[in-house]
C-alpha atoms as a PDB file:
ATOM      1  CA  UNK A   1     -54.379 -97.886 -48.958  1.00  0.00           C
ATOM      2  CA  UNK A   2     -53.724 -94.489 -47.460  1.00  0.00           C
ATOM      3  CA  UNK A   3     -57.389 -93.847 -46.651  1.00  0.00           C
ATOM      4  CA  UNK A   4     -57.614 -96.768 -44.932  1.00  0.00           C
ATOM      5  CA  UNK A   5     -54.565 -96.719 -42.857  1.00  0.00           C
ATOM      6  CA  UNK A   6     -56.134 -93.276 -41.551  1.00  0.00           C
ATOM      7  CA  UNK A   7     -59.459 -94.363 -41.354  1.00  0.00           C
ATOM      8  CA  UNK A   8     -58.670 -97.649 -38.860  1.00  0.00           C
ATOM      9  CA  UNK A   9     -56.196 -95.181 -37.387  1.00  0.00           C
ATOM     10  CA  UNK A  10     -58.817 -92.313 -36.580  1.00  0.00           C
ATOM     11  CA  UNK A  11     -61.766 -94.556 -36.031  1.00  0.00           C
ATOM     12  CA  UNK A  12     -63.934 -92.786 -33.422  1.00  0.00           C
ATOM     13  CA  UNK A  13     -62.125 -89.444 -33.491  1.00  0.00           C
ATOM     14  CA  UNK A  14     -63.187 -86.010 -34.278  1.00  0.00           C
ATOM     15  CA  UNK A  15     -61.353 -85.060 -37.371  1.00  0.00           C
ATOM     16  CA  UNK A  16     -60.766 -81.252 -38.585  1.00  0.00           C
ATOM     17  CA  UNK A  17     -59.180 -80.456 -41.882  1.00  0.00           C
ATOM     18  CA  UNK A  18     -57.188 -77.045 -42.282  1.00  0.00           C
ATOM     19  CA  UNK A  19     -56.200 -76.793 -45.485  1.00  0.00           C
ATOM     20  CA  UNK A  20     -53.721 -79.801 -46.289  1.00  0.00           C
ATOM     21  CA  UNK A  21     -54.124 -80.214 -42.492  1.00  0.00           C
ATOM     22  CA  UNK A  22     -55.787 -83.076 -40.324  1.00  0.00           C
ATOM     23  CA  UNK A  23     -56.251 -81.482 -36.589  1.00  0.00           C
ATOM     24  CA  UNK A  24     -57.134 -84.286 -34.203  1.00  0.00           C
ATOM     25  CA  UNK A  25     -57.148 -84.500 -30.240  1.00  0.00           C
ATOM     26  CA  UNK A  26     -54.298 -84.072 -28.241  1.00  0.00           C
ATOM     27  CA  UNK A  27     -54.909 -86.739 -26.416  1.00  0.00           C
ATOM     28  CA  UNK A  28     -52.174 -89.054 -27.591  1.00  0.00           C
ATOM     29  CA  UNK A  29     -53.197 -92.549 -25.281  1.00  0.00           C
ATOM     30  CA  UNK A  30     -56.273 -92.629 -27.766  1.00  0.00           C
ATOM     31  CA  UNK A  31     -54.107 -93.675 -30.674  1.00  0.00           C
ATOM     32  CA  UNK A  32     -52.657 -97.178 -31.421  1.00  0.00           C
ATOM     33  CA  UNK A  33     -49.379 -97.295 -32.908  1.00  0.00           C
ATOM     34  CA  UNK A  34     -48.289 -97.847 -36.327  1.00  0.00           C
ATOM     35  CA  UNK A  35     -46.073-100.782 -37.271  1.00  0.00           C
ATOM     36  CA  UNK A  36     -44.200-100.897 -40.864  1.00  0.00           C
ATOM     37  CA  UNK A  37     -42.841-104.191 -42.346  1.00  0.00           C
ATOM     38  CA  UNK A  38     -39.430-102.489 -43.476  1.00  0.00           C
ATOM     39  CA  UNK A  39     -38.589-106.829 -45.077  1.00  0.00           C
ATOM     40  CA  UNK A  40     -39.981-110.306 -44.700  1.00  0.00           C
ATOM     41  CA  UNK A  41     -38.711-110.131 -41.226  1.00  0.00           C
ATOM     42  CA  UNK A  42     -38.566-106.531 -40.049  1.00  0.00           C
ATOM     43  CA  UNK A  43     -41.515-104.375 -38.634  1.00  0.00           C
ATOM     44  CA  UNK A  44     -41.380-100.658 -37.256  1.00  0.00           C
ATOM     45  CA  UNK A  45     -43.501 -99.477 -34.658  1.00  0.00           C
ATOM     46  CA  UNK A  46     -44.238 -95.640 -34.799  1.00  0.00           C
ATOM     47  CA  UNK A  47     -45.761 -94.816 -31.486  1.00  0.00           C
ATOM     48  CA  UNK A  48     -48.341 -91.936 -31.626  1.00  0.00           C
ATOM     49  CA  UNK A  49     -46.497 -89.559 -29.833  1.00  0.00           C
ATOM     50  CA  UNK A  50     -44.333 -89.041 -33.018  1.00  0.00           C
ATOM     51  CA  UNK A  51     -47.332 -88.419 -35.505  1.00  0.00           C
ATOM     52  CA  UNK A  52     -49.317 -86.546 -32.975  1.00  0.00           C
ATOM     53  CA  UNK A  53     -48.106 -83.384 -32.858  1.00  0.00           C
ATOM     54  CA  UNK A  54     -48.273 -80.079 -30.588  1.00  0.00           C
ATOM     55  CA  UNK A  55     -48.252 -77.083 -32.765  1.00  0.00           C
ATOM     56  CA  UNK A  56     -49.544 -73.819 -31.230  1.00  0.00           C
ATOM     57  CA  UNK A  57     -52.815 -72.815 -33.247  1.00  0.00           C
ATOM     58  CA  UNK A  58     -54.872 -69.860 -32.128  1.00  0.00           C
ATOM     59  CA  UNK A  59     -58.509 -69.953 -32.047  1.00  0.00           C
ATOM     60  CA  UNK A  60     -61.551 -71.401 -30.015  1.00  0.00           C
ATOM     61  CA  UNK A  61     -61.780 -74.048 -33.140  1.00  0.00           C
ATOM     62  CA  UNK A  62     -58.452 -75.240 -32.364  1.00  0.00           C
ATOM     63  CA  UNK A  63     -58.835 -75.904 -29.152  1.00  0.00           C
ATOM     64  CA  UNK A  64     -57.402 -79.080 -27.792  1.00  0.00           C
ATOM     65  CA  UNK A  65     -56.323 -80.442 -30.989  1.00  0.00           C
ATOM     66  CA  UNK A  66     -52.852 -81.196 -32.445  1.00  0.00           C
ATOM     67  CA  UNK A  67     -51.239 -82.090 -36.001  1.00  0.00           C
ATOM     68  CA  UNK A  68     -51.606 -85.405 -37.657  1.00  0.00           C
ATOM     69  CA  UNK A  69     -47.946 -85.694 -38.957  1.00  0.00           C
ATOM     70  CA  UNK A  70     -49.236 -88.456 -41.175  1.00  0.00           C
ATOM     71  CA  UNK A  71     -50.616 -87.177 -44.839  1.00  0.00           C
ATOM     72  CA  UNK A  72     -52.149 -89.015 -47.326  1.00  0.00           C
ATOM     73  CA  UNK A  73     -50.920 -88.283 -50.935  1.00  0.00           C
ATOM     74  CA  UNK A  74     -53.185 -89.498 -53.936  1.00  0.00           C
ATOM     75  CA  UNK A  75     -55.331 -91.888 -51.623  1.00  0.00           C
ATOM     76  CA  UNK A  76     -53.097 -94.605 -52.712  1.00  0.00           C
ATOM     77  CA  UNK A  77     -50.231 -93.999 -50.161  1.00  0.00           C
ATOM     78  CA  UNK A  78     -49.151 -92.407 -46.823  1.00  0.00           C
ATOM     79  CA  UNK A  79     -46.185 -89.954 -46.242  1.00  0.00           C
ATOM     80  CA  UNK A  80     -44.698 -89.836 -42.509  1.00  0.00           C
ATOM     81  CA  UNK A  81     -41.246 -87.954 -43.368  1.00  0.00           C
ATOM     82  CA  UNK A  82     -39.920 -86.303 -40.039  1.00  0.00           C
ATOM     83  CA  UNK A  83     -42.834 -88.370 -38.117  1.00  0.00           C
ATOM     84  CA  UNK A  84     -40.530 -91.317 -39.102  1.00  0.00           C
ATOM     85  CA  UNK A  85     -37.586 -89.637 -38.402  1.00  0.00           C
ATOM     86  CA  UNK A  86     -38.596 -89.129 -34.625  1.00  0.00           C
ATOM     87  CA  UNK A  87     -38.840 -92.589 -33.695  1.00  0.00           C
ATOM     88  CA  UNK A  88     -35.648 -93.734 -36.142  1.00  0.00           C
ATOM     89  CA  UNK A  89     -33.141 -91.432 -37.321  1.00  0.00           C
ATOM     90  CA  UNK A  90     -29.210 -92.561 -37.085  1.00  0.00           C
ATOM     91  CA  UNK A  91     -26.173 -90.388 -37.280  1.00  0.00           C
ATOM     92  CA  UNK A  92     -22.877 -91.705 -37.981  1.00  0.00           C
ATOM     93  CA  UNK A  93     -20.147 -89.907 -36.958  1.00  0.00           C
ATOM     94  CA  UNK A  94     -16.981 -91.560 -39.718  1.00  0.00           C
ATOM     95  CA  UNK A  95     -14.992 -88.778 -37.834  1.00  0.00           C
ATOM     96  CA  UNK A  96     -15.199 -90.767 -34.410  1.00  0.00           C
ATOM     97  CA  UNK A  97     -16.109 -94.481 -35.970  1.00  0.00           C
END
C-alpha cells in the first residue's frame, strides 16, 4: 500500500534515494495532494507543500531537489509524522479555555 501511494504520487518524477532519503524536485505545483479518510465521513487533504520539503543539501547532485517528508516503512504502510503535523496540529490552551 505504501509503494503505491508513492508510486501514483511520484509518477513522472525523477527520484534520488540518500540513504533512508527520497530527494525529489522542488518544484512543489508538480505534486497532487494527499487526502486521508480519518472515518466514514472525514477526509484530510495534505497539500504538497507540507511533504515537500526545503532542506539545504550541498552538492551538484542535489541540485534543485528537496525532501520527501513521506517514508515508506515495510512496503505495507506510509509514515507522514511532522508532514501531518504541518497541515493539522491543535494546541489547547486549558489555561485560557
Amino acid at each position: 500500500m505504501g509503494d503505491l501511494i508513492l508510486e501514483l504520487l511520484l509518477r513522472d518524477v525523477d527520484i534520488l534515494y540518500d540513504g533512508d532519503q527520497i530527494l525529489v524536485p522542488c518544484r512543489k505545483k508538480k505534486y497532487d495532494s494527499l487526502f486521508l479518510m480519518i472515518d466514514d465521513t472525514t477526509w484530510v487533504e495534505i497539500p504538497a507543500w507540507t511533504f515537500i520539503i526545503h532542506y539545504p543539501l550541498i552538492g551538484d547532485l542535489y541540485r534543485g531537489k528537496c525532501v520527501l517528508g513521506i517514508g515508506v516503512h515495510d512496503r505495507t504502510y506510509f509514515i507522514l509524522g511532522n508532514t501531518f503535523y504541518r497541515s493539522y496540529y491543535i494546541i489547547h490552551d486549558d489555561d485560557n479555555s
